[in-house]
C-alpha atoms as a PDB file:
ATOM      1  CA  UNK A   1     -72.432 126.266-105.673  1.00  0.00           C
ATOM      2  CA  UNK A   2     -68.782 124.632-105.739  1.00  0.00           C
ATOM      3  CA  UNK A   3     -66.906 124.324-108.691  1.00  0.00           C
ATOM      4  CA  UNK A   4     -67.032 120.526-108.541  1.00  0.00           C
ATOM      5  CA  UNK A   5     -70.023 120.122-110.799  1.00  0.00           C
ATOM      6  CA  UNK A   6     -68.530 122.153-113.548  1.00  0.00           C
ATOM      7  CA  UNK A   7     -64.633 120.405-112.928  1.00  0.00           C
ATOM      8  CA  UNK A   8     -66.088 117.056-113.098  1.00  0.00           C
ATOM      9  CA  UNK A   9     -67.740 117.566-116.677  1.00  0.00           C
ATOM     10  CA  UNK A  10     -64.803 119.185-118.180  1.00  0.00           C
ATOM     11  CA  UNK A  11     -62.967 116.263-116.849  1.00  0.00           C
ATOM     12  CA  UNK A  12     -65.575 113.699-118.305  1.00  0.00           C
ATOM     13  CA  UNK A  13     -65.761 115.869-121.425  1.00  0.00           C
ATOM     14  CA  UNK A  14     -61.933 115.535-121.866  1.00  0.00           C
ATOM     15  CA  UNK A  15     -62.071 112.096-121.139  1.00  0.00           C
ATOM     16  CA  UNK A  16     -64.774 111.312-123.420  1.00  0.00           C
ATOM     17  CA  UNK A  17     -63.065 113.295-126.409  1.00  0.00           C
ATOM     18  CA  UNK A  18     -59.831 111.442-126.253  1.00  0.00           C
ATOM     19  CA  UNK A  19     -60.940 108.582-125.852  1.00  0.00           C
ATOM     20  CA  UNK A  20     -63.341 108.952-128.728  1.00  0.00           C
ATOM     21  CA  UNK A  21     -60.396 110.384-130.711  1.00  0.00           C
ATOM     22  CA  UNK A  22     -57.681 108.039-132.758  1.00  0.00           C
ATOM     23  CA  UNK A  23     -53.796 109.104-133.415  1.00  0.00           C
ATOM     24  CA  UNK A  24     -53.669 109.582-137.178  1.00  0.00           C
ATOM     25  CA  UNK A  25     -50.589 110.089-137.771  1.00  0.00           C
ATOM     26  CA  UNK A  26     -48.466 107.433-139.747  1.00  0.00           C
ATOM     27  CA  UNK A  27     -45.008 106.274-139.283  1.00  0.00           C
ATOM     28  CA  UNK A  28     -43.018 103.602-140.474  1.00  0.00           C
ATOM     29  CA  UNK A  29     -39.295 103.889-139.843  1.00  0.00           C
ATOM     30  CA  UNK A  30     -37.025 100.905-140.137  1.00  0.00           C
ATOM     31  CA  UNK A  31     -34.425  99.262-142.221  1.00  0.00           C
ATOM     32  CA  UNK A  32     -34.128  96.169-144.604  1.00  0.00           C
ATOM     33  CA  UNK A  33     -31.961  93.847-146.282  1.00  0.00           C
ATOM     34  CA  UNK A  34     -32.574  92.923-149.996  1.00  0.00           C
ATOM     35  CA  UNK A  35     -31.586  92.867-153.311  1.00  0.00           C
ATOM     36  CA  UNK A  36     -32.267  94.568-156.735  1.00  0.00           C
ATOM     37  CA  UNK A  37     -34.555  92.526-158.984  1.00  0.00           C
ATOM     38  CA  UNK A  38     -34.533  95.395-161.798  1.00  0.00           C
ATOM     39  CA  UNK A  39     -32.217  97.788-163.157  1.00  0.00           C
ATOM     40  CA  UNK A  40     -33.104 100.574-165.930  1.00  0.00           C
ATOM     41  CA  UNK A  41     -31.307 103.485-167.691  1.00  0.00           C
ATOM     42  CA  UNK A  42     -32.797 106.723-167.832  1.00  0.00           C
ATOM     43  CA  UNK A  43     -34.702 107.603-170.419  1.00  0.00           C
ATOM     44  CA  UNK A  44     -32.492 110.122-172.058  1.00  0.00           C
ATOM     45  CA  UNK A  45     -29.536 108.735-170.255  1.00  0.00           C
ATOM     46  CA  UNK A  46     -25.979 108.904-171.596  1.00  0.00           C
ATOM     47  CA  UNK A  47     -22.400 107.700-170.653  1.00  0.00           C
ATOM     48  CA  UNK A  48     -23.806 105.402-167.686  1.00  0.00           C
ATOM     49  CA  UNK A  49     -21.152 104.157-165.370  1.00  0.00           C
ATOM     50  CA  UNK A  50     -22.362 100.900-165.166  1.00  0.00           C
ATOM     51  CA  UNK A  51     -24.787  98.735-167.396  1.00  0.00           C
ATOM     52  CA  UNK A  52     -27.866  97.648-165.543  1.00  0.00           C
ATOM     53  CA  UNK A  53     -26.367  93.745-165.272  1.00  0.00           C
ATOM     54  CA  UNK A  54     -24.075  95.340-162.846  1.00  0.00           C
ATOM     55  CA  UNK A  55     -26.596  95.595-160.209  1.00  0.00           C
ATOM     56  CA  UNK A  56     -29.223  93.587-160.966  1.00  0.00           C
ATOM     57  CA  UNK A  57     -29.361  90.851-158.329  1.00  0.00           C
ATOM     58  CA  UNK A  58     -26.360  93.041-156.188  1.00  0.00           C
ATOM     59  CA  UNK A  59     -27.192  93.139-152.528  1.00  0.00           C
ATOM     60  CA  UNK A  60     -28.732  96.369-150.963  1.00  0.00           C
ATOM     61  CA  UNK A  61     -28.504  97.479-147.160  1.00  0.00           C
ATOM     62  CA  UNK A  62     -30.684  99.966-146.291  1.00  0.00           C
ATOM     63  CA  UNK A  63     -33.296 102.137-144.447  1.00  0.00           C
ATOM     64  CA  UNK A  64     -36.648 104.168-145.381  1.00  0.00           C
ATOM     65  CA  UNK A  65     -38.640 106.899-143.285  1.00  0.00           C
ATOM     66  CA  UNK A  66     -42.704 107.403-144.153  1.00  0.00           C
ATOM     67  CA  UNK A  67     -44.480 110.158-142.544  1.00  0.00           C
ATOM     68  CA  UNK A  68     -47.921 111.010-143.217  1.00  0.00           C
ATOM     69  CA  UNK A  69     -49.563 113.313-140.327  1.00  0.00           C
ATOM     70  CA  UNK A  70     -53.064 113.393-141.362  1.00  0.00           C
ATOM     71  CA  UNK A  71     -54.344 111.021-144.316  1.00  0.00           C
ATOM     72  CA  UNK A  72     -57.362 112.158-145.690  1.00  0.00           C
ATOM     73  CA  UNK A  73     -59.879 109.386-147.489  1.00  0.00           C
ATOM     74  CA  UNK A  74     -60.946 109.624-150.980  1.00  0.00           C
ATOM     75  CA  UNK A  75     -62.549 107.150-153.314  1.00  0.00           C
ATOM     76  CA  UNK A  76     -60.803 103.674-153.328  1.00  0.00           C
ATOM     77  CA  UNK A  77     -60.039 102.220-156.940  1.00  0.00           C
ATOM     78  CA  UNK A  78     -61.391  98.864-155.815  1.00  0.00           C
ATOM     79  CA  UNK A  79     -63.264  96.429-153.162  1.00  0.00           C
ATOM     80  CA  UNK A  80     -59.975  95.495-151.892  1.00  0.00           C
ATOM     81  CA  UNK A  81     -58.414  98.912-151.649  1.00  0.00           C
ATOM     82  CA  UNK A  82     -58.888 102.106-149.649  1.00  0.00           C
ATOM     83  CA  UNK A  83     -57.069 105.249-150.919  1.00  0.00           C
ATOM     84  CA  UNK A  84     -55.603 108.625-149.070  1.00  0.00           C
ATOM     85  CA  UNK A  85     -53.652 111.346-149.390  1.00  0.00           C
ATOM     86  CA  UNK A  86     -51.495 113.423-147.331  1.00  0.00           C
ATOM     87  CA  UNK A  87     -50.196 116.742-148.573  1.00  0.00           C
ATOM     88  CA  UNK A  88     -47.910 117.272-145.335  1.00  0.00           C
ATOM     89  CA  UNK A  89     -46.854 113.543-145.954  1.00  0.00           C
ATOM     90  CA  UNK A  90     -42.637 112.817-146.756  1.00  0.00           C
ATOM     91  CA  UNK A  91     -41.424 109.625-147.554  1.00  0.00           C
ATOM     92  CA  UNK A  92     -37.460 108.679-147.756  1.00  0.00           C
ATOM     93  CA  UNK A  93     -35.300 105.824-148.205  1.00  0.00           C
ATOM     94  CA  UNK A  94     -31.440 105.063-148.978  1.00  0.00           C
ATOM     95  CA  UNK A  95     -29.640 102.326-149.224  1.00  0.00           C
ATOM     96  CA  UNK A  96     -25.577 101.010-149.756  1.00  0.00           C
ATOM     97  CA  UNK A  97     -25.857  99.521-153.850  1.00  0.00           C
ATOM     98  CA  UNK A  98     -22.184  97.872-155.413  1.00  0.00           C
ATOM     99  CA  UNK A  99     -20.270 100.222-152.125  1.00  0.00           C
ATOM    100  CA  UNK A 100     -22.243 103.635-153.412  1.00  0.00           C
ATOM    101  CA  UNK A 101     -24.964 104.926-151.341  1.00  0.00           C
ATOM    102  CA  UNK A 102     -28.297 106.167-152.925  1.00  0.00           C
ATOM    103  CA  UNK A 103     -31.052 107.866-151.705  1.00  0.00           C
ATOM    104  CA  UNK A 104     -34.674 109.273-151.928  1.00  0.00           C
ATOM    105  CA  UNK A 105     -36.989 112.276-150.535  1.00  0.00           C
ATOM    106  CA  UNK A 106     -40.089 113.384-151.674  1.00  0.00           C
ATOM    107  CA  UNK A 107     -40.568 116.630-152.864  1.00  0.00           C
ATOM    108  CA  UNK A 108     -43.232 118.659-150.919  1.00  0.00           C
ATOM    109  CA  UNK A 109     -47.309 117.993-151.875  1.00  0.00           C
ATOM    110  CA  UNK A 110     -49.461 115.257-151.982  1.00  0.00           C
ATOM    111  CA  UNK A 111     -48.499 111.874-150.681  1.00  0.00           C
ATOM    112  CA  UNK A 112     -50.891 108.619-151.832  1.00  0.00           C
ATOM    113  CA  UNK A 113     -51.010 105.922-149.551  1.00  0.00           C
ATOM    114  CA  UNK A 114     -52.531 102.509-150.594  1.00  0.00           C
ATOM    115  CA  UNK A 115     -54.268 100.029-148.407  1.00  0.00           C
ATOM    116  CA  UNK A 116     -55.273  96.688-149.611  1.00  0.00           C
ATOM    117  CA  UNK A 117     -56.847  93.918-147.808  1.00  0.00           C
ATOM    118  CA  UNK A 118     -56.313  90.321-148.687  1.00  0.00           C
ATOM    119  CA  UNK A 119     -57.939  88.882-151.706  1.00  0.00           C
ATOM    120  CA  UNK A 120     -58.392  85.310-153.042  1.00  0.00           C
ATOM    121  CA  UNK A 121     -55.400  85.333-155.280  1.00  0.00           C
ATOM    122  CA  UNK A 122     -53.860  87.278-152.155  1.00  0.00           C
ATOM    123  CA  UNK A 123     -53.289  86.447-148.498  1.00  0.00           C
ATOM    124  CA  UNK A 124     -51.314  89.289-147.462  1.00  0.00           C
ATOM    125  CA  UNK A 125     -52.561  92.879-146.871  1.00  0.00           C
ATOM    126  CA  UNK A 126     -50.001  95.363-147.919  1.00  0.00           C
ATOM    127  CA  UNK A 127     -49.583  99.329-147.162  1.00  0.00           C
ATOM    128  CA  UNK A 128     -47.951 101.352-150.671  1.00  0.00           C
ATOM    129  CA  UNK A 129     -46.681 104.724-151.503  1.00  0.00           C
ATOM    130  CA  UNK A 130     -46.294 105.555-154.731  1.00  0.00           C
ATOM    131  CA  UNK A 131     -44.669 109.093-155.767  1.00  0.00           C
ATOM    132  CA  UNK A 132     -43.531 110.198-159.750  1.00  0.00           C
ATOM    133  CA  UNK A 133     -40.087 109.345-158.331  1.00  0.00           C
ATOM    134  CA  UNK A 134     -40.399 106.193-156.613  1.00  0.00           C
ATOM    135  CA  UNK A 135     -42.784 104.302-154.450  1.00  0.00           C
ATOM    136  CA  UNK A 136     -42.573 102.134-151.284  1.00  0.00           C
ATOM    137  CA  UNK A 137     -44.420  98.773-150.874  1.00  0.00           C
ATOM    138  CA  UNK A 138     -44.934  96.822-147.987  1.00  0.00           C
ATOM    139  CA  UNK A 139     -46.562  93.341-147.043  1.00  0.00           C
ATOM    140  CA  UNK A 140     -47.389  91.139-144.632  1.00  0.00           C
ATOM    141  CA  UNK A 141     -50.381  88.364-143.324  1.00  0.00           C
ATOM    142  CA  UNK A 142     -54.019  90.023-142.986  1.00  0.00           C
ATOM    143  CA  UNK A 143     -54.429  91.863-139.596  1.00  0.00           C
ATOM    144  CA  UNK A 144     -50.444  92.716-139.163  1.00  0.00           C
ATOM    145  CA  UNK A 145     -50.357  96.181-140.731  1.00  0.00           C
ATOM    146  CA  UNK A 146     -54.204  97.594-140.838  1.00  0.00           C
ATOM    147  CA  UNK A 147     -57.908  96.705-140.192  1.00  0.00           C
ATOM    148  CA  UNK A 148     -61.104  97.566-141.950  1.00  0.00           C
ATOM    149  CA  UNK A 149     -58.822  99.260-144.567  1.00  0.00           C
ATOM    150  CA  UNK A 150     -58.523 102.008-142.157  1.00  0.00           C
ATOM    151  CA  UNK A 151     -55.764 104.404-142.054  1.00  0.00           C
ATOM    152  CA  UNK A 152     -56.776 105.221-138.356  1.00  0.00           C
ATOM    153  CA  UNK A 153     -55.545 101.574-137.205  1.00  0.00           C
ATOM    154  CA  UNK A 154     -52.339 101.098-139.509  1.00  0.00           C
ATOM    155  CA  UNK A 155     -50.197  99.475-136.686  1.00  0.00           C
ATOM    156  CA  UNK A 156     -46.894  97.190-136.793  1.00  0.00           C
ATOM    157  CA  UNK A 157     -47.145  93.431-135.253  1.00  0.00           C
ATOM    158  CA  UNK A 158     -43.763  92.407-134.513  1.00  0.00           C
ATOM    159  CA  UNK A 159     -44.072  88.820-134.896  1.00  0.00           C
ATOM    160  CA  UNK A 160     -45.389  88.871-138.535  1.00  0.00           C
ATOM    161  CA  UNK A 161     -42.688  88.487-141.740  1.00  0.00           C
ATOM    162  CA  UNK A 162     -43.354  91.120-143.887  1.00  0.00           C
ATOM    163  CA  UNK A 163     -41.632  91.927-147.182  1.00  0.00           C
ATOM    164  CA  UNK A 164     -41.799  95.044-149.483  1.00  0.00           C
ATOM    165  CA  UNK A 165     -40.534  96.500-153.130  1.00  0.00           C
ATOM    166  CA  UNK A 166     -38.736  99.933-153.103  1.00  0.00           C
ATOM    167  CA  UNK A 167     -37.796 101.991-156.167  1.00  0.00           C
ATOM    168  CA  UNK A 168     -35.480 104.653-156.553  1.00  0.00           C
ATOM    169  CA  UNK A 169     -33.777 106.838-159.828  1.00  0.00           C
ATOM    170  CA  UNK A 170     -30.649 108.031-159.468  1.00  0.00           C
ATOM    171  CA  UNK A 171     -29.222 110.382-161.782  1.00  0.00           C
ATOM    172  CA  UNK A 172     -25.710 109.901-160.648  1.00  0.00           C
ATOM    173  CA  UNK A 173     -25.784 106.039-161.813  1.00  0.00           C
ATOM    174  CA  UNK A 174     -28.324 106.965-164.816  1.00  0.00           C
ATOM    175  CA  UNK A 175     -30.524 104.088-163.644  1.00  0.00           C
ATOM    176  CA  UNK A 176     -33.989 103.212-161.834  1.00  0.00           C
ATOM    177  CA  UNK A 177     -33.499 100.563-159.049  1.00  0.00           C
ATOM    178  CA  UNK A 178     -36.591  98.268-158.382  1.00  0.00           C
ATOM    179  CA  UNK A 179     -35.338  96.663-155.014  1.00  0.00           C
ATOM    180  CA  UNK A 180     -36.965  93.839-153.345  1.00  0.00           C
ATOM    181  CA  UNK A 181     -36.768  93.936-149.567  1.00  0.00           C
ATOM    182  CA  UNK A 182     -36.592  90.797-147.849  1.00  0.00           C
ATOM    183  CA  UNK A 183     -35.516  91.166-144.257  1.00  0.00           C
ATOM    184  CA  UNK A 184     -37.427  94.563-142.650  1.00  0.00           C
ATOM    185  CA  UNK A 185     -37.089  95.367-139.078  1.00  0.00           C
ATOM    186  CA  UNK A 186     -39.204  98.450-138.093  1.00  0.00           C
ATOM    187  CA  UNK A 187     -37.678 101.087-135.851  1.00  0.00           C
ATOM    188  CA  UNK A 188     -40.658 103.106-135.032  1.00  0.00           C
ATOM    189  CA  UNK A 189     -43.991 101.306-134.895  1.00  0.00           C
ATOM    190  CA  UNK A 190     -47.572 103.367-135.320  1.00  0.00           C
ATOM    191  CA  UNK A 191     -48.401 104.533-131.686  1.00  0.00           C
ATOM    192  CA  UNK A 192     -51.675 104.150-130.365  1.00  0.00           C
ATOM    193  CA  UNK A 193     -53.465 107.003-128.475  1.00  0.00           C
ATOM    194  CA  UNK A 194     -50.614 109.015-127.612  1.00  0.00           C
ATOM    195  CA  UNK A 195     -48.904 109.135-124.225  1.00  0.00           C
ATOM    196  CA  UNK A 196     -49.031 112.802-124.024  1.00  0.00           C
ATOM    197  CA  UNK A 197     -52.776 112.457-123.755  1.00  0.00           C
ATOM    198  CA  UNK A 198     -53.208 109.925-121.774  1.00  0.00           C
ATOM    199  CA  UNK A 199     -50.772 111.907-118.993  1.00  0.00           C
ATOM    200  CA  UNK A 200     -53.537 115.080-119.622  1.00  0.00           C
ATOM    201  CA  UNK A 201     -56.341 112.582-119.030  1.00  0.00           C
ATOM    202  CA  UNK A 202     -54.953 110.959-116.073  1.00  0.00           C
ATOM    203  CA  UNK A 203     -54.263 115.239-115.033  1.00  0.00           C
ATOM    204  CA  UNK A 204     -57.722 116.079-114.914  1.00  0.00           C
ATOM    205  CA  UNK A 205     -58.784 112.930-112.998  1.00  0.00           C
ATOM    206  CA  UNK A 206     -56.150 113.957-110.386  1.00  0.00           C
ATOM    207  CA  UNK A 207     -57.159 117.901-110.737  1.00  0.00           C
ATOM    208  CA  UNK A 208     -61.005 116.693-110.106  1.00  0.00           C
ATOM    209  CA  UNK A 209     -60.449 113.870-107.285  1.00  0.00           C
ATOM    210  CA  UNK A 210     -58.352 116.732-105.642  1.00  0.00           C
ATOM    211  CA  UNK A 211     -60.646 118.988-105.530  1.00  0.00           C
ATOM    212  CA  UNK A 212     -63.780 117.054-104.878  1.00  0.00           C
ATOM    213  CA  UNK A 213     -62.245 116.028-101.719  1.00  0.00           C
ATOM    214  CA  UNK A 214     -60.950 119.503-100.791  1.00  0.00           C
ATOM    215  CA  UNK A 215     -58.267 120.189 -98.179  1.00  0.00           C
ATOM    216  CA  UNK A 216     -57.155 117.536 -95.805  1.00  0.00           C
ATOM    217  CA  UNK A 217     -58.810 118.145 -92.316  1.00  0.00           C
ATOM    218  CA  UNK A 218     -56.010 120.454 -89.933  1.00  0.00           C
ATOM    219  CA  UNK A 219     -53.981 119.236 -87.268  1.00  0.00           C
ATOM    220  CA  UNK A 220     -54.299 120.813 -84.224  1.00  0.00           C
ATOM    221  CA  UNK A 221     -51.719 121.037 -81.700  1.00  0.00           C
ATOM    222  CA  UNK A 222     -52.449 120.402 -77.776  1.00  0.00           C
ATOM    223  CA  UNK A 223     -50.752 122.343 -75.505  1.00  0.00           C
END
């Protein structure tokens, strides 16, 4: 018996597996242009620098990082929503406020990530993270960041507009930031199935072609 029977299933196996298999992983890296809409102090909060009318409706440059390597499912809040959490998940953003830059990391543990589809008194779908310390909002028309509310497809169309909210506390100004994003260009869209497995898929094909034909016929040499 010749090992082709055997190298062809694992080959179809492999095949089968990865195809069957969706990249999980979420990422959404990119930078926006906005502006704050909201300013408040602390709670607690003494000798501010500034009072919030100093940057409400200021400009903001910035950029923001979310990272969530597995998101697990668990019971959405609503027909429109579908809710998961990631406790390997980080999200991050900073951004230049009145010349002073601010930013924002989550600590480690769980991460919640929001997916709504659009609704009658909503067109958009939108994708939000919301942490005790901030949260991360984005938008934009139905079919450019998810379908079937699944965190499997999240994905970034580059033609759509999207827009997004952002807030951040800073203890160094004494306020909370609620910062509308108007202009977002992403820097790092979703991947599909990974290249990495599509060069171990195309590997096995090779390994199992090779072999099924076995070695080229020898070249004899008259003399």
């Amino acid at each position: 018996m010749t090992l082709n029977h055997p190298l062809r299933c694992a080959a179809l196996g492999l095949v089968c597996a990865l195809m069957g298999a969706q990249v999980r992983a979420v990422d959404f890296d990119g930078t926006f242009v906005g502006a704050v809409s909201l300013a408040e102090l602390l709670p607690h909060s003494q000798n501010a620098p500034h009072p919030a009318s100093y940057y409400e409706g200021a400009p903001v440059v910035g950029s923001f990082a979310l990272h969530l390597p597995d998101p697990q499912p668990f019971e959405p809040p609503g027909a429109n929503d579908a809710m998961y959490t990631d406790a390997a998940g980080s999200l991050s953003f900073s951004y230049t406020l009145q010349g002073v830059v601010y930013s924002f990391a989550t600590e480690p543990g769980g991460i919640p990530l929001s997916l709504r589809s659009p609704s009658a008194g909503d067109p958009n779908q939108s994708l939000s993270v919301e942490t005790t310390a901030g949260f991360f909002d984005l938008s934009g028309p139905a079919g450019s960041l998810f379908s079937g509310l699944d965190a499997s497809t999240l994905h970034v169309d580059p033609t759509a507009s999207y827009t997004g909210r952002n807030a951040l506390s800073s203890v160094e100004a004494s306020m909370t930031f609620y910062v509308a994003m108007t202009q977002i260009a992403f820097a790092s869209p979703v991947p599909e199935p990974t290249s990495s497995a599509l060069l171990v898929v195309g590997g096995a094909l090779l390994a199992w072609t090779s072999r099924r034909r076995g070695p080229g016929p020898s070249v004899g040499v008259r003399v």
